[in-house]
C-alpha atoms as a PDB file:
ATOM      1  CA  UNK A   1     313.415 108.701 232.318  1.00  0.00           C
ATOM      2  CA  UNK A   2     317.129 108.346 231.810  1.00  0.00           C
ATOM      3  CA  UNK A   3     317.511 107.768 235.573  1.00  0.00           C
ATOM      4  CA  UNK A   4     314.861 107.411 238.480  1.00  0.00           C
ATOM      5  CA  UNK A   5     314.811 105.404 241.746  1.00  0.00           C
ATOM      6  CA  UNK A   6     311.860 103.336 240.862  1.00  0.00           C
ATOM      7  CA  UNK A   7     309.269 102.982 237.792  1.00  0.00           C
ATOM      8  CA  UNK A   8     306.652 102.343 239.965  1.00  0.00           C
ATOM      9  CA  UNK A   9     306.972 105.454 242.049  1.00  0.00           C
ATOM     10  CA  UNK A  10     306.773 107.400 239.162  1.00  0.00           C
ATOM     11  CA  UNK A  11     304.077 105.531 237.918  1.00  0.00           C
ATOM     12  CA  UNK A  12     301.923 106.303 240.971  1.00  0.00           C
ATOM     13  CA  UNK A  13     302.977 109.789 241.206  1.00  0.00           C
ATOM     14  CA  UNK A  14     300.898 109.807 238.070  1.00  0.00           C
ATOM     15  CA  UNK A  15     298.199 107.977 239.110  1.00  0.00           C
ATOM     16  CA  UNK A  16     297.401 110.021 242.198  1.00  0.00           C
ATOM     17  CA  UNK A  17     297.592 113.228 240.013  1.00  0.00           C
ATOM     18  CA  UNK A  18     295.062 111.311 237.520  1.00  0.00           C
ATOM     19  CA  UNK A  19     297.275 112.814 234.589  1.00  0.00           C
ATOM     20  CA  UNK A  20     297.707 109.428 232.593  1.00  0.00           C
ATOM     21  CA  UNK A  21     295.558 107.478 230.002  1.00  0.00           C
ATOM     22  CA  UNK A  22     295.681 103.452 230.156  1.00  0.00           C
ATOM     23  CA  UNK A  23     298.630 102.266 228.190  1.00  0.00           C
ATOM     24  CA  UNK A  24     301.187 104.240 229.670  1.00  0.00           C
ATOM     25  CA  UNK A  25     305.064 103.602 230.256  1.00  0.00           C
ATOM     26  CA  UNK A  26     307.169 105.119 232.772  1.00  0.00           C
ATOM     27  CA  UNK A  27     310.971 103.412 231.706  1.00  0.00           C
ATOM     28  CA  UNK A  28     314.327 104.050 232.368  1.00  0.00           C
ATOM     29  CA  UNK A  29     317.807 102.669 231.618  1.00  0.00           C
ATOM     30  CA  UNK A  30     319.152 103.287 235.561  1.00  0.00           C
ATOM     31  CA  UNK A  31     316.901 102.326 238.145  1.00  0.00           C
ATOM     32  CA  UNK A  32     318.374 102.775 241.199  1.00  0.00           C
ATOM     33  CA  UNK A  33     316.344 101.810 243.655  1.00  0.00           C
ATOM     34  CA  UNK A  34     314.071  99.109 242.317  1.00  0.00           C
ATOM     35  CA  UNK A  35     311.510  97.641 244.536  1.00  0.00           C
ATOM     36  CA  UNK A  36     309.719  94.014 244.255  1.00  0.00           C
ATOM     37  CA  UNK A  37     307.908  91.892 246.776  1.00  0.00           C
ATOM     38  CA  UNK A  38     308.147  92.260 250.094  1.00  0.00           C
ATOM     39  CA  UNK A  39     310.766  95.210 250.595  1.00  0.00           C
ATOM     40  CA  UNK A  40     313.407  92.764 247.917  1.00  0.00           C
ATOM     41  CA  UNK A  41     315.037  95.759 245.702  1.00  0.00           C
ATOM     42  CA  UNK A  42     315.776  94.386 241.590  1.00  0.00           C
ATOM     43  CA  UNK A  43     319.194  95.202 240.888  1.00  0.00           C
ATOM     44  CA  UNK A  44     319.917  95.607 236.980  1.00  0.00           C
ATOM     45  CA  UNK A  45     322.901  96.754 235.309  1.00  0.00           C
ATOM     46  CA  UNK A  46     322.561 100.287 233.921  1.00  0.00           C
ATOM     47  CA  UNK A  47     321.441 100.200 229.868  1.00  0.00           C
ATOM     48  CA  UNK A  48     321.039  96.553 229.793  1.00  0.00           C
ATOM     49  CA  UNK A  49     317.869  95.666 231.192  1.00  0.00           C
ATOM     50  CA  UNK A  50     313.934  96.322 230.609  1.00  0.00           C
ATOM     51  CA  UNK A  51     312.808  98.028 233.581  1.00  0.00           C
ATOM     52  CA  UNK A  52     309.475  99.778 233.573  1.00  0.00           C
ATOM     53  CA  UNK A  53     305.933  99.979 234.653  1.00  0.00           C
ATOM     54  CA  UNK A  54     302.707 100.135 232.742  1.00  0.00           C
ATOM     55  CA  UNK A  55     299.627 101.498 234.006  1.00  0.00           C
ATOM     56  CA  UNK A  56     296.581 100.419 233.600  1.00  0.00           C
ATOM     57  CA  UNK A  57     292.489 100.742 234.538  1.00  0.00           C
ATOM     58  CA  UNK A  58     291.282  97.697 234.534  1.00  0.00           C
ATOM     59  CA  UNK A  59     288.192  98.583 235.612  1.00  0.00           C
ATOM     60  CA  UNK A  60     286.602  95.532 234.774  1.00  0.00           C
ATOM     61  CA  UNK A  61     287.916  94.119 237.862  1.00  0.00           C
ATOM     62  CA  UNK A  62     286.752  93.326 240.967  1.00  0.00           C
ATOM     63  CA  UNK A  63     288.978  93.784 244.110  1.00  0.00           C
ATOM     64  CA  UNK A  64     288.482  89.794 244.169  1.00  0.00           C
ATOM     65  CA  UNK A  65     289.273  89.224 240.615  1.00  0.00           C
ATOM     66  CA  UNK A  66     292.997  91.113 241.222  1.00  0.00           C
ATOM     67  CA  UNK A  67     294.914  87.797 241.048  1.00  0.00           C
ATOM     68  CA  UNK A  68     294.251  87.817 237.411  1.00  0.00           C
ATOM     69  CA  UNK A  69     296.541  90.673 237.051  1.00  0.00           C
ATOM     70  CA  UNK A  70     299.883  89.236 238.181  1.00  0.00           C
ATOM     71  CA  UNK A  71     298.065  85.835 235.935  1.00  0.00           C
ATOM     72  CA  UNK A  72     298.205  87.785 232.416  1.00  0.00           C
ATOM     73  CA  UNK A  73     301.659  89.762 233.545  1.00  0.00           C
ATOM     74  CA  UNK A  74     303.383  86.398 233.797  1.00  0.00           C
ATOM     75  CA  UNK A  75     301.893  84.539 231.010  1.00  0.00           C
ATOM     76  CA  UNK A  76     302.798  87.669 228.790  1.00  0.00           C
ATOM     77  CA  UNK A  77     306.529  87.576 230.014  1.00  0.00           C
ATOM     78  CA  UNK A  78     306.649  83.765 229.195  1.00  0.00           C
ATOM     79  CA  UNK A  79     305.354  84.287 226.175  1.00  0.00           C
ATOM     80  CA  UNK A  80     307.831  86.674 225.249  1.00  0.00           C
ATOM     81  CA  UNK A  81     310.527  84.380 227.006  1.00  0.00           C
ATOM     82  CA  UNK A  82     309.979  81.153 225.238  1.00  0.00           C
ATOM     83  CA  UNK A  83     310.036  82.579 222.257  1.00  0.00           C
ATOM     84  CA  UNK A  84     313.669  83.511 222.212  1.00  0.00           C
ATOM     85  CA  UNK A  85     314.562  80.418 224.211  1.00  0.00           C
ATOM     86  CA  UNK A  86     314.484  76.232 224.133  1.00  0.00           C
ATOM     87  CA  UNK A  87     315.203  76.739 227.936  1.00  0.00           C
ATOM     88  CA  UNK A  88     312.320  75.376 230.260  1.00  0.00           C
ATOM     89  CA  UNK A  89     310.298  78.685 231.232  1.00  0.00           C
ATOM     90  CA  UNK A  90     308.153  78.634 234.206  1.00  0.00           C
ATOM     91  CA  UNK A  91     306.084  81.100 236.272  1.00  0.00           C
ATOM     92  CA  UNK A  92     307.394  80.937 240.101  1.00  0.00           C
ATOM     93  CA  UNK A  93     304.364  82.318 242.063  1.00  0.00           C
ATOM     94  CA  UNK A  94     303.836  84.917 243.110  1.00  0.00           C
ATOM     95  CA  UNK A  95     305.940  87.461 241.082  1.00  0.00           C
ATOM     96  CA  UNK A  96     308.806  85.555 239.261  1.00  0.00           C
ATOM     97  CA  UNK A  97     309.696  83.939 236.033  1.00  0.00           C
ATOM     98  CA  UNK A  98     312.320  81.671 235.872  1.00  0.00           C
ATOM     99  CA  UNK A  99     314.419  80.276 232.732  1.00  0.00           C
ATOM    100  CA  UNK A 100     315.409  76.552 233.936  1.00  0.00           C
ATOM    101  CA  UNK A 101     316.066  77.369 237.251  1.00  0.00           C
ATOM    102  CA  UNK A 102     317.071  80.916 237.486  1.00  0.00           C
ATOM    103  CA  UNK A 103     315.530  83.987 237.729  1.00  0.00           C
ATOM    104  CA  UNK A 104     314.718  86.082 234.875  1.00  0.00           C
ATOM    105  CA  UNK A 105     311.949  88.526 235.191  1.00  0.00           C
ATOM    106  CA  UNK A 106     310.461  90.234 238.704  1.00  0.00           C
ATOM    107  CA  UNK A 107     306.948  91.421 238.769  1.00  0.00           C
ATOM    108  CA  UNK A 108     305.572  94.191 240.946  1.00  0.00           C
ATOM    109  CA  UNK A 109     301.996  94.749 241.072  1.00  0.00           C
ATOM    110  CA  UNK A 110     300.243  97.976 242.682  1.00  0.00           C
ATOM    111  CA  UNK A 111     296.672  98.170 242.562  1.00  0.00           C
ATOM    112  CA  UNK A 112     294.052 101.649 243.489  1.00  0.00           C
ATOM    113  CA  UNK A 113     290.971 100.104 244.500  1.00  0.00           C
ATOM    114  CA  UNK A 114     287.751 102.150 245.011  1.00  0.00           C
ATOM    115  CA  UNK A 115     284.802 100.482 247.284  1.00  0.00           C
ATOM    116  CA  UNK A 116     285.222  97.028 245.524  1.00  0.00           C
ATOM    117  CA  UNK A 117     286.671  98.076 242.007  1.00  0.00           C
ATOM    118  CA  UNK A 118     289.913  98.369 240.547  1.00  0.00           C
ATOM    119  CA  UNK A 119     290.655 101.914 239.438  1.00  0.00           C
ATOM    120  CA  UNK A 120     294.073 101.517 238.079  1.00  0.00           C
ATOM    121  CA  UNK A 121     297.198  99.206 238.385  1.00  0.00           C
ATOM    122  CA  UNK A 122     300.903 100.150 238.004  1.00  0.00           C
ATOM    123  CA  UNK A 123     302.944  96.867 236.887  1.00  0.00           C
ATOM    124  CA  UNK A 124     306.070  96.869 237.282  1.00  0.00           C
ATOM    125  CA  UNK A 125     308.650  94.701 235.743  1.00  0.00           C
ATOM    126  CA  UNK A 126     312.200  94.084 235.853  1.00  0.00           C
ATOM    127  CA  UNK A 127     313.867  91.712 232.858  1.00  0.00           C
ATOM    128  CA  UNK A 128     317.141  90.675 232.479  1.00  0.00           C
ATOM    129  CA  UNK A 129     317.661  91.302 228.891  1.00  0.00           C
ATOM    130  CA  UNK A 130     321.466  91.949 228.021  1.00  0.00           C
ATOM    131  CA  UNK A 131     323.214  91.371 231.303  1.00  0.00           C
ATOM    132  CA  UNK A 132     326.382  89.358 231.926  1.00  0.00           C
ATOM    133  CA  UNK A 133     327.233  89.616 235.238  1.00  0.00           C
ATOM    134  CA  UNK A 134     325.133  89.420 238.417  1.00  0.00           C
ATOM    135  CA  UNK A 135     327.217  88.432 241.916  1.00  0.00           C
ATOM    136  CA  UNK A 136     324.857  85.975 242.945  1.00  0.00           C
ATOM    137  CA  UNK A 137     324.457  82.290 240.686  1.00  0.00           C
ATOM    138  CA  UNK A 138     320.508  82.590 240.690  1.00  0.00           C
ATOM    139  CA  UNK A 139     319.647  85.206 238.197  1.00  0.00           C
ATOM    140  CA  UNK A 140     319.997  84.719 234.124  1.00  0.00           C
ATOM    141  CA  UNK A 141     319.408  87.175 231.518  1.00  0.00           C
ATOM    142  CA  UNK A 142     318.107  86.335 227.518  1.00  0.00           C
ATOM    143  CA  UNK A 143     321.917  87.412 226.184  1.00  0.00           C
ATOM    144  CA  UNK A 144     323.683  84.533 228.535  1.00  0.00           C
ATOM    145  CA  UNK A 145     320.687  81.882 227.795  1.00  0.00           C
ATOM    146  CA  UNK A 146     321.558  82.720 224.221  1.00  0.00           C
ATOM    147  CA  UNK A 147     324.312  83.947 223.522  1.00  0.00           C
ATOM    148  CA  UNK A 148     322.715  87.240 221.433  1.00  0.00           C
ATOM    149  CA  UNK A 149     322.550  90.910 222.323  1.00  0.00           C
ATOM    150  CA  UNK A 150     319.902  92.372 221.862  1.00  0.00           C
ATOM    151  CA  UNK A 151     317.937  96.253 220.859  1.00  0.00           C
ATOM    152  CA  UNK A 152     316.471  97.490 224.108  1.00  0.00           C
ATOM    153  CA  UNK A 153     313.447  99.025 221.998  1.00  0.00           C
ATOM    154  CA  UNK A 154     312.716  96.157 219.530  1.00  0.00           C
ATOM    155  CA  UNK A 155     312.443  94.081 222.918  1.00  0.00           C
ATOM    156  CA  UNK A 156     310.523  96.217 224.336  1.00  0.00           C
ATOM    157  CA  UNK A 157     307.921  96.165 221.733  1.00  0.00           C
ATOM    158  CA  UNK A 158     308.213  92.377 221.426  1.00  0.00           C
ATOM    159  CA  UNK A 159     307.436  92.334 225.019  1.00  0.00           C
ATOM    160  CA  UNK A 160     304.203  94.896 224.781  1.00  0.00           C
ATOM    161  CA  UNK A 161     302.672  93.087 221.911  1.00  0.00           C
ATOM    162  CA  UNK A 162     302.810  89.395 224.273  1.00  0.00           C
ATOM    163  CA  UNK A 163     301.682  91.756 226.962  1.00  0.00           C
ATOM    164  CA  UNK A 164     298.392  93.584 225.148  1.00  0.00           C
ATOM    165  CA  UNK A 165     297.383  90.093 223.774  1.00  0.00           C
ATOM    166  CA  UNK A 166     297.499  88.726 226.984  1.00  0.00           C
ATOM    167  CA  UNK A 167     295.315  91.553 228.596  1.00  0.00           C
ATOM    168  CA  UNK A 168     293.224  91.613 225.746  1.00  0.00           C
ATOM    169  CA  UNK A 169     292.410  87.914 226.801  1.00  0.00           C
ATOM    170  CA  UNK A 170     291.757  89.489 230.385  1.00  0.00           C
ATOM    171  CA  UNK A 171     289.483  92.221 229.130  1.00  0.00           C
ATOM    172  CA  UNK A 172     287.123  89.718 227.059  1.00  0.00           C
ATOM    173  CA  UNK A 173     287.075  87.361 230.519  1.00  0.00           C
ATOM    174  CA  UNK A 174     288.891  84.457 229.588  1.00  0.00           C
ATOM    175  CA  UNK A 175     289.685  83.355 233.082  1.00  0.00           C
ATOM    176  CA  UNK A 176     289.485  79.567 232.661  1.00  0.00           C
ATOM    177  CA  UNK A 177     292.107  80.159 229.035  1.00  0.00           C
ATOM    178  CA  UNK A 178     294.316  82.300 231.332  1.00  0.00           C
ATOM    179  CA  UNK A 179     294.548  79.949 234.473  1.00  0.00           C
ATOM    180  CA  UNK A 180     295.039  77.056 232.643  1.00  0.00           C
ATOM    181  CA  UNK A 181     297.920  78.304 230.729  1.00  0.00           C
ATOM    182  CA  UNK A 182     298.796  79.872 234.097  1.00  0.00           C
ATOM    183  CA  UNK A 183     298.544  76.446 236.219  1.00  0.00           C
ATOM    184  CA  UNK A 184     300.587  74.471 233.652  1.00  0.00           C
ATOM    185  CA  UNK A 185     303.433  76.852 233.522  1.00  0.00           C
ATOM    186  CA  UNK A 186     303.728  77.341 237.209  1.00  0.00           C
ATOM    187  CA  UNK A 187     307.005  75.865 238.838  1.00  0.00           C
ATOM    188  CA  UNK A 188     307.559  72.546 240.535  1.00  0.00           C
ATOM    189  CA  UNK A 189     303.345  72.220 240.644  1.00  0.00           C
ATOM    190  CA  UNK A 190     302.456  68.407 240.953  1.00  0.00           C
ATOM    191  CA  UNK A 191     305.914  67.576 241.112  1.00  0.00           C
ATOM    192  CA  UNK A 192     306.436  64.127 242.911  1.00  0.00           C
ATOM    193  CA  UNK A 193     308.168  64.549 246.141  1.00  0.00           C
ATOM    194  CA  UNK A 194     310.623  62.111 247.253  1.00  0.00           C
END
């Protein structure tokens, strides 16, 4: 979509009308009313950004077993992250990823469940990809850790392929592989407090 208010509202629009296949992408260059957790909106600078949601059916799942969801998301953002960047990369539970200390990515995750099973989950996620300027200090974007701009699409794709092997990992039930990678990339855990 070249505009919408959010990716996930599309998203579920599709889901209730059960007219989507696992694997797809609602994206847009200009959302305007992005949502994350707990009524926060994402801001993002029109054409700079990745903003989108993928649906899924992990059906797999149990209701209990959701966590593992937001688990893969984050690892598959990092992945991506890290891999343009020296800058420490961490996973601030429940929904953020960070670059040193600053925000880079926003996760929203929207779950259908049926009795006790997962039907289908629309993840959303916002990342600051080419962005300069914010007004507030706490964000950060790949371009100003780096110094690079950088193709929208070829991102994008970058981003999928961390992503699907990430999920892939899910599907096969590699929950012990996915927390620990999870629990040593989450921020400030087992720091020593003074």
């Amino acid at each position: 979509m070249p505009e919408c208010h959010s990716t996930n509202d599309l998203a579920l629009q599709l889901c209730q009308k059960k007219e989507w296949f696992e694997g797809t992408l609602v994206i847009t260059h200009n959302q305007t009313a992005g949502r994350g957790q707990r009524g926060n909106t994402w801001i993002a600078e029109v054409g700079k950004n990745l903003t989108f949601s993928l649906l899924l059916k992990p059906t797999f799942l149990s209701g209990q077993e959701q966590f593992y969801l937001s688990v893969f998301v984050s690892l598959g953002i990092r992945d991506y992250v890290t891999e343009h960047t020296d800058q420490k990369v961490h996973i601030k539970w429940p929904n953020d990823i960070l670059a040193g200390e600053k925000k880079m990515a926003g996760i929203l995750i929207e779950n259908q469940i049926a009795g006790n099973n997962l039907i289908g989950s629309v993840i959303g996620i916002g990342l600051n990809i080419n962005q300069q300027h914010f007004g507030i200090d706490s964000p950060t974007s790949l371009s100003l850790l780096t110094g690079k701009d950088y193709n929208l699409s070829d991102e994008l794709e970058t981003l999928l392929q961390k992503l699907e092997r990430r999920y892939l990992q899910l599907k096969e039930r590699k929950f012990t592989v996915l927390m620990d990678d999870y629990l040593k990339e989450l921020y400030r855990l087992n720091e020593n407090k003074q």
